[in-house]
PDB file of N, CA and C in Angstrom:
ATOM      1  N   UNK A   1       6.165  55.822 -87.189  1.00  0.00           N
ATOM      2  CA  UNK A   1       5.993  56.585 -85.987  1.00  0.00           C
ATOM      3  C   UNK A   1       4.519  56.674 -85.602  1.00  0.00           C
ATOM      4  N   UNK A   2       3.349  56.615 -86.770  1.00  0.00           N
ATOM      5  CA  UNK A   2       2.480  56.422 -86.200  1.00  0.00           C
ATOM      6  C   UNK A   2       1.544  55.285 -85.416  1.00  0.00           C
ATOM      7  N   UNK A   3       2.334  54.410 -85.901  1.00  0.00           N
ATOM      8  CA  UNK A   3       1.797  53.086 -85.174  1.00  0.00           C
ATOM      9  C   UNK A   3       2.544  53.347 -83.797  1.00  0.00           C
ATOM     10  N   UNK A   4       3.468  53.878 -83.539  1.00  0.00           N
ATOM     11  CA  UNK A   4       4.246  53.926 -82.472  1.00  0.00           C
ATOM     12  C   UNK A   4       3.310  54.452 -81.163  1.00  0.00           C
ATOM     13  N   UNK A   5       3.045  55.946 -81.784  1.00  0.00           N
ATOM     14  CA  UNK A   5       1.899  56.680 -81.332  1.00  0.00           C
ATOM     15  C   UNK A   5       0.593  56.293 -81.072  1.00  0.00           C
ATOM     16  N   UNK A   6       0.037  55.690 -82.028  1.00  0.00           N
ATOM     17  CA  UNK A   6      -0.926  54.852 -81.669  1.00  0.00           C
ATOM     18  C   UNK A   6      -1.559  53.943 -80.495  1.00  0.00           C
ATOM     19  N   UNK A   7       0.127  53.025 -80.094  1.00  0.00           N
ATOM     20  CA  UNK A   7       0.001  52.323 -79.546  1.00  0.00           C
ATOM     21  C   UNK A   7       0.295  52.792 -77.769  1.00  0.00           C
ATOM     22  N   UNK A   8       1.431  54.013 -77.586  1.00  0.00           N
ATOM     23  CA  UNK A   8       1.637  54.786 -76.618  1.00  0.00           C
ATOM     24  C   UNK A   8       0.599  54.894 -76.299  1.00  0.00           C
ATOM     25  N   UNK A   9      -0.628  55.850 -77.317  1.00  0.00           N
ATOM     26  CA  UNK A   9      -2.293  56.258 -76.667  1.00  0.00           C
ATOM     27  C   UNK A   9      -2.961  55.471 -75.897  1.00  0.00           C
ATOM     28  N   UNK A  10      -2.623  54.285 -76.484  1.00  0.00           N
ATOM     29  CA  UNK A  10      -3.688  53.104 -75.940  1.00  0.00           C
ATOM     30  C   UNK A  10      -3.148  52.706 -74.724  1.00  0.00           C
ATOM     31  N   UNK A  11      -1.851  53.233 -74.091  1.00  0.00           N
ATOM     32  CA  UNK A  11      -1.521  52.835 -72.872  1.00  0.00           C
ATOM     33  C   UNK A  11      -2.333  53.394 -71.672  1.00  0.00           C
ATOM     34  N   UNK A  12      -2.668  55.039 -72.154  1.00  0.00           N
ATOM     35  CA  UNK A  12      -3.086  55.613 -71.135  1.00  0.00           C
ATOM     36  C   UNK A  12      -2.336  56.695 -71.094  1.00  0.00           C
ATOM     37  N   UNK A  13      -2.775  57.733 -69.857  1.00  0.00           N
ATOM     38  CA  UNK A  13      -1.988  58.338 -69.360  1.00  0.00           C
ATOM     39  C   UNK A  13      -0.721  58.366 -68.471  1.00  0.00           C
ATOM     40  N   UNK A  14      -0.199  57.281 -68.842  1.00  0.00           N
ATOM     41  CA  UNK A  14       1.070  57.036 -67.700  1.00  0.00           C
ATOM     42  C   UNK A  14       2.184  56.255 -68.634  1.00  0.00           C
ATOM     43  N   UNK A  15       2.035  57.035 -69.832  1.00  0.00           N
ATOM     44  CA  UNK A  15       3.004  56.971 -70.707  1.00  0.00           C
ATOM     45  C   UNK A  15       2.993  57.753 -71.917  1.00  0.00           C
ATOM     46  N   UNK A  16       4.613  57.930 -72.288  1.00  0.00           N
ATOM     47  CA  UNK A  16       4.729  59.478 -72.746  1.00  0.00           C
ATOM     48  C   UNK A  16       5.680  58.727 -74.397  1.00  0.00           C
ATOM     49  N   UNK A  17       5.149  59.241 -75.319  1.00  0.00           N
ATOM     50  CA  UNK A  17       6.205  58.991 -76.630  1.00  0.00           C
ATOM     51  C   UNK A  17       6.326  60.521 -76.717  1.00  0.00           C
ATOM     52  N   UNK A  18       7.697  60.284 -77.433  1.00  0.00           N
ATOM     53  CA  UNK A  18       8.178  61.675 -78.044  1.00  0.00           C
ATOM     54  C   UNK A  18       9.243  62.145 -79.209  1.00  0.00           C
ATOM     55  N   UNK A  19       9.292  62.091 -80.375  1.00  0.00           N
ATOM     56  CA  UNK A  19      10.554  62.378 -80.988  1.00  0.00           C
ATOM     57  C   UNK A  19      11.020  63.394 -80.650  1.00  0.00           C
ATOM     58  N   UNK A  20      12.025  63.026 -81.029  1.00  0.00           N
ATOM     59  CA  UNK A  20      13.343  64.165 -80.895  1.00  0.00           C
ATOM     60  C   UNK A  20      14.540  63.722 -81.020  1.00  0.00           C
ATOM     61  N   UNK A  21      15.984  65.087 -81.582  1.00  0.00           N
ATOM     62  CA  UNK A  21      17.126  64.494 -82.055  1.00  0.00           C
ATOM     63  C   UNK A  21      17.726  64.183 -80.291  1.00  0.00           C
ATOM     64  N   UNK A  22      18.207  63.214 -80.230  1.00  0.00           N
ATOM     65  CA  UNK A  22      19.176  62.805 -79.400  1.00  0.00           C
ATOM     66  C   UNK A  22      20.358  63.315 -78.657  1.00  0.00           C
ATOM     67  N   UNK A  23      20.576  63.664 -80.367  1.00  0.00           N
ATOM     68  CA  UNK A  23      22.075  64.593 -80.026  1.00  0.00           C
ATOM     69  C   UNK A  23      22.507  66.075 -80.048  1.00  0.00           C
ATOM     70  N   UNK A  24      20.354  66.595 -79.918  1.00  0.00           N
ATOM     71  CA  UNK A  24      20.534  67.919 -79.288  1.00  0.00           C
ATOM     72  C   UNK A  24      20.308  68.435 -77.957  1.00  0.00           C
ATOM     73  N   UNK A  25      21.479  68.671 -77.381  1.00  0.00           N
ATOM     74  CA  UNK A  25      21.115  68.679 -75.673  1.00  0.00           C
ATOM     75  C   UNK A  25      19.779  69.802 -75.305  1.00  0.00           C
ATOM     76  N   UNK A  26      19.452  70.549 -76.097  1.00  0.00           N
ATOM     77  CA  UNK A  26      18.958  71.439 -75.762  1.00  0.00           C
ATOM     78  C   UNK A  26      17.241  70.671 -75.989  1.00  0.00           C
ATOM     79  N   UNK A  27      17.076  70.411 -77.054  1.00  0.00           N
ATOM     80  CA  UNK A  27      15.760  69.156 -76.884  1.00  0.00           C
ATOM     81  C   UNK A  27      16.031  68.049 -75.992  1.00  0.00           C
ATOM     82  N   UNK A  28      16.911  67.209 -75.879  1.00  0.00           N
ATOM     83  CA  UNK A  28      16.489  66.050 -74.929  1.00  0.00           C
ATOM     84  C   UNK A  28      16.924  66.820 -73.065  1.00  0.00           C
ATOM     85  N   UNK A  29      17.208  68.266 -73.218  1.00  0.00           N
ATOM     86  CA  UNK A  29      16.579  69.056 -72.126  1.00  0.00           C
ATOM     87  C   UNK A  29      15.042  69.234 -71.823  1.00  0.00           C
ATOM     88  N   UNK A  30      14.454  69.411 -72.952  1.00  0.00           N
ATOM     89  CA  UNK A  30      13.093  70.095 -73.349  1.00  0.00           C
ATOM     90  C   UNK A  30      12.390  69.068 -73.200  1.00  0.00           C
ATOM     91  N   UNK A  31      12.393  67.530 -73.841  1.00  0.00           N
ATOM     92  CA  UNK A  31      11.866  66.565 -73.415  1.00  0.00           C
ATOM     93  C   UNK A  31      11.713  66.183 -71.926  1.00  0.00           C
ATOM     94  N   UNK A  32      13.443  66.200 -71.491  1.00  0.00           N
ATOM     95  CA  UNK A  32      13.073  65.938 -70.046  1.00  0.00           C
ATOM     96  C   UNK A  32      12.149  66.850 -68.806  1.00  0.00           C
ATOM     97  N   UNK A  33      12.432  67.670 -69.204  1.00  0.00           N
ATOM     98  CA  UNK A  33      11.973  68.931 -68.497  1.00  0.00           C
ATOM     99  C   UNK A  33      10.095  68.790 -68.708  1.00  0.00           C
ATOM    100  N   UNK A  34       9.492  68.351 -69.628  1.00  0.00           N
ATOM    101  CA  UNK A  34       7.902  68.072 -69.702  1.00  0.00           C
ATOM    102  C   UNK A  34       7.303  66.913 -69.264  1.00  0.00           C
ATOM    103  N   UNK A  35       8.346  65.916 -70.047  1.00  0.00           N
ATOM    104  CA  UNK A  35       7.662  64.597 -69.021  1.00  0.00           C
ATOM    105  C   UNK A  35       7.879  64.435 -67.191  1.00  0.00           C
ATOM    106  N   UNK A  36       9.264  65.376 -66.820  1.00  0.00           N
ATOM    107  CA  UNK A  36       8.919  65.250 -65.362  1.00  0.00           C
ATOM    108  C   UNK A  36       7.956  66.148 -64.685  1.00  0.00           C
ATOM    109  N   UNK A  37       7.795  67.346 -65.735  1.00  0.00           N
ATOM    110  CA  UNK A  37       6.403  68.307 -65.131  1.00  0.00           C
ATOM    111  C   UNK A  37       5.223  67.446 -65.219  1.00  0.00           C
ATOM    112  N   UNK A  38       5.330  66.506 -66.245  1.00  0.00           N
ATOM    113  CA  UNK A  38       3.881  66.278 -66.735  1.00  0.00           C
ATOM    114  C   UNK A  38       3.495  64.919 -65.483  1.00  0.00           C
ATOM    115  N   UNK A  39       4.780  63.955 -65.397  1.00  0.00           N
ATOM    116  CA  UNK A  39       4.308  63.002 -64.529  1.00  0.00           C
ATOM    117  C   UNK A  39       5.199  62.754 -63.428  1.00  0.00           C
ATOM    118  N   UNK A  40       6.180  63.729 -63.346  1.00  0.00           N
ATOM    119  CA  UNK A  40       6.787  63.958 -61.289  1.00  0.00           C
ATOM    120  C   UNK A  40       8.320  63.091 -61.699  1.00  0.00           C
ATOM    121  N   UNK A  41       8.446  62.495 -62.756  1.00  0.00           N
ATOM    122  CA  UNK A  41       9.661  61.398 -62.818  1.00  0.00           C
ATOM    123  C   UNK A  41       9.576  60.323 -64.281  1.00  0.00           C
ATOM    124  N   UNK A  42      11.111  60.081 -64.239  1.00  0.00           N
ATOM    125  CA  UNK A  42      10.791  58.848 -65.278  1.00  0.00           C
ATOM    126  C   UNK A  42      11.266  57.954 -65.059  1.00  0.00           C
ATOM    127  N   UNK A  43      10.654  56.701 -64.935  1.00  0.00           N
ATOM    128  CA  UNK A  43      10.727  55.142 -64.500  1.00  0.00           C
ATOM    129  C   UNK A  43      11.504  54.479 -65.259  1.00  0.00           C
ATOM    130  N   UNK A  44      10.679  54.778 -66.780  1.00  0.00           N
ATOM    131  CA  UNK A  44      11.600  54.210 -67.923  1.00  0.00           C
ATOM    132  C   UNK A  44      11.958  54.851 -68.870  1.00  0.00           C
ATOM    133  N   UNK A  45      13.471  54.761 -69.432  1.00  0.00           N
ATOM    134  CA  UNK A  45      13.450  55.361 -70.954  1.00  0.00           C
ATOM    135  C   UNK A  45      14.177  54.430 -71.861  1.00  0.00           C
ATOM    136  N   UNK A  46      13.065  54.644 -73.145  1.00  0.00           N
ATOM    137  CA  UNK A  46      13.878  54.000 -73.836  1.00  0.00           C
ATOM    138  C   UNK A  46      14.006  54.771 -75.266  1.00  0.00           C
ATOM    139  N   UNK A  47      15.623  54.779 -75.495  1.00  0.00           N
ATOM    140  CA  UNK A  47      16.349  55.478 -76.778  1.00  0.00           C
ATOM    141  C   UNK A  47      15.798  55.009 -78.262  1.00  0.00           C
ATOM    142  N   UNK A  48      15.782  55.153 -79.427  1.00  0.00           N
ATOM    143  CA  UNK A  48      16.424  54.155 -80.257  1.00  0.00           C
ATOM    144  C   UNK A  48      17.302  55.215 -80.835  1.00  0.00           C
ATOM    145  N   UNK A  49      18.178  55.831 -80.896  1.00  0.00           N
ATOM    146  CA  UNK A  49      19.337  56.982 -81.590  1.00  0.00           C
ATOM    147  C   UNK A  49      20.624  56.328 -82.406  1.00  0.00           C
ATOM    148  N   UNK A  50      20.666  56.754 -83.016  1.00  0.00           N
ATOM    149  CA  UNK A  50      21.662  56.302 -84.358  1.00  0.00           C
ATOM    150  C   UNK A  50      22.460  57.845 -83.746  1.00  0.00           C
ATOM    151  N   UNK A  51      24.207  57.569 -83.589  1.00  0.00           N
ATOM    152  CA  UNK A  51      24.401  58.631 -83.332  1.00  0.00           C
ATOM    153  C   UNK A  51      26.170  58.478 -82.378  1.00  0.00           C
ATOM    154  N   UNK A  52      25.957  58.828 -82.123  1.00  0.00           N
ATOM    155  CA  UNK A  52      26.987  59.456 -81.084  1.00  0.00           C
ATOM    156  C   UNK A  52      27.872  60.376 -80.885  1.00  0.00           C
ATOM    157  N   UNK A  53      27.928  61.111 -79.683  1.00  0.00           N
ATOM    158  CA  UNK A  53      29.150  62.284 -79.760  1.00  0.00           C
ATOM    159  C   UNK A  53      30.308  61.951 -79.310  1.00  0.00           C
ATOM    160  N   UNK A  54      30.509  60.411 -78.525  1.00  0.00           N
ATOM    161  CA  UNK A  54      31.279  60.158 -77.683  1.00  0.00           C
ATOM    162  C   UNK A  54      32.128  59.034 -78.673  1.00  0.00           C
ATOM    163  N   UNK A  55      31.698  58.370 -79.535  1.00  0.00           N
ATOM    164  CA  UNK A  55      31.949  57.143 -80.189  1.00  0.00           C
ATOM    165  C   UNK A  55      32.491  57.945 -81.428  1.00  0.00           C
ATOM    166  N   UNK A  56      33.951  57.537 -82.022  1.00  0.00           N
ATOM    167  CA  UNK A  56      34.166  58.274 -83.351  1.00  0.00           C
ATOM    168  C   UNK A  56      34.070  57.690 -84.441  1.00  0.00           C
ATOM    169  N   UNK A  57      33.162  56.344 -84.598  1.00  0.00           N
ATOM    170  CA  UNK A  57      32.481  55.958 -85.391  1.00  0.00           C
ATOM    171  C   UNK A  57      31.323  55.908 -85.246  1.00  0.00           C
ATOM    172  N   UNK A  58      30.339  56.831 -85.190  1.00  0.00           N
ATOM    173  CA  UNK A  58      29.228  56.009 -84.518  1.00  0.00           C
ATOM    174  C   UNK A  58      28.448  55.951 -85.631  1.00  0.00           C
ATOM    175  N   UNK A  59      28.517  55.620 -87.069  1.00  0.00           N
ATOM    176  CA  UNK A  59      27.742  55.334 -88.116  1.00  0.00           C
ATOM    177  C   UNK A  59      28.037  53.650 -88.583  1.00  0.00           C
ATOM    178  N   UNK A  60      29.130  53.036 -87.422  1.00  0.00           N
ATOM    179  CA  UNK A  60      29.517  51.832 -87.456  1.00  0.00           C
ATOM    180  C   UNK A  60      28.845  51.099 -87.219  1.00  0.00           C
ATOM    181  N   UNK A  61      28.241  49.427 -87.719  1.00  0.00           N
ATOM    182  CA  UNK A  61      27.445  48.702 -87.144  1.00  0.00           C
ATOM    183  C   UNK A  61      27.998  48.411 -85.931  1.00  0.00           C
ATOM    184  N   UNK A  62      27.269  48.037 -84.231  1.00  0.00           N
ATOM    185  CA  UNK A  62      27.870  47.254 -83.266  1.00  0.00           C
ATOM    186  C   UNK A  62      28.707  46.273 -83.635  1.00  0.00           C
ATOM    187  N   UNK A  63      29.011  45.589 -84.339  1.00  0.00           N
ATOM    188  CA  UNK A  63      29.894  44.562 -84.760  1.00  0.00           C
ATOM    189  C   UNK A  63      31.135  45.125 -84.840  1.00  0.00           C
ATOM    190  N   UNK A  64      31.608  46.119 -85.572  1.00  0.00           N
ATOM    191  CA  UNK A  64      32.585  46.357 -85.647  1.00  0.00           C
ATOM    192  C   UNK A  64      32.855  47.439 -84.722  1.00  0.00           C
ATOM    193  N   UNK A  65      32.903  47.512 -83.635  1.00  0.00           N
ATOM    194  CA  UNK A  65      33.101  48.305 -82.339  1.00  0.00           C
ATOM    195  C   UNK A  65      33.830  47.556 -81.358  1.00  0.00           C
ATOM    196  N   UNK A  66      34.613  47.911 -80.757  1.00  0.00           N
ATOM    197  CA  UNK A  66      35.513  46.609 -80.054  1.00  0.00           C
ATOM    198  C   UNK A  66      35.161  47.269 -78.307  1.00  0.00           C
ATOM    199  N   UNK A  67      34.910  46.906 -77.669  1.00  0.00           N
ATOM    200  CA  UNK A  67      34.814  47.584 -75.531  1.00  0.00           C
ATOM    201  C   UNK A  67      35.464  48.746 -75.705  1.00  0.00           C
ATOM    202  N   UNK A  68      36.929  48.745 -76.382  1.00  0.00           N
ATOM    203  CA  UNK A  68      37.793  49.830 -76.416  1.00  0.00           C
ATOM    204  C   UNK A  68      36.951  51.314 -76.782  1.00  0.00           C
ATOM    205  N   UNK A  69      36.137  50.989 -77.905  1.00  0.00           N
ATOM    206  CA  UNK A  69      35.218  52.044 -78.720  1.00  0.00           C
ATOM    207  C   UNK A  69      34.319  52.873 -77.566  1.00  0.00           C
TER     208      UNK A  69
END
């Protein structure tokens, strides 16, 4: 995570890293809610979350997930 960080810095100000759990609505409220104070909107996001509430495997590799899932 710190190389992660690292490398976010070096973008500038017009980009935002942040952990947080995924699958707590009440943080990826809290996240959203600062980066649109902080910069008006978000252009891009990108996840990486191990997880799901919707998927009833979601500790499954993609492979074994069928469209149906």
């Amino acid at each position: 995570m710190e190389r992660l960080d690292a490398t976010v810095g070096r973008l500038g100000d017009w980009a935002h890293g942040k952990r947080y759990e995924a699958l707590d609505q009440e943080q990826v409220d809290a996240v959203v809610d600062v980066t649109v104070r902080g910069f008006d909107r978000i252009d891009i996001l990108v996840n990486a979350v191990a997880g799901s509430t919707i998927i009833a495997r979601s500790s499954a590799t993609v492979e074994a997930h069928s469209l149906d899932d």
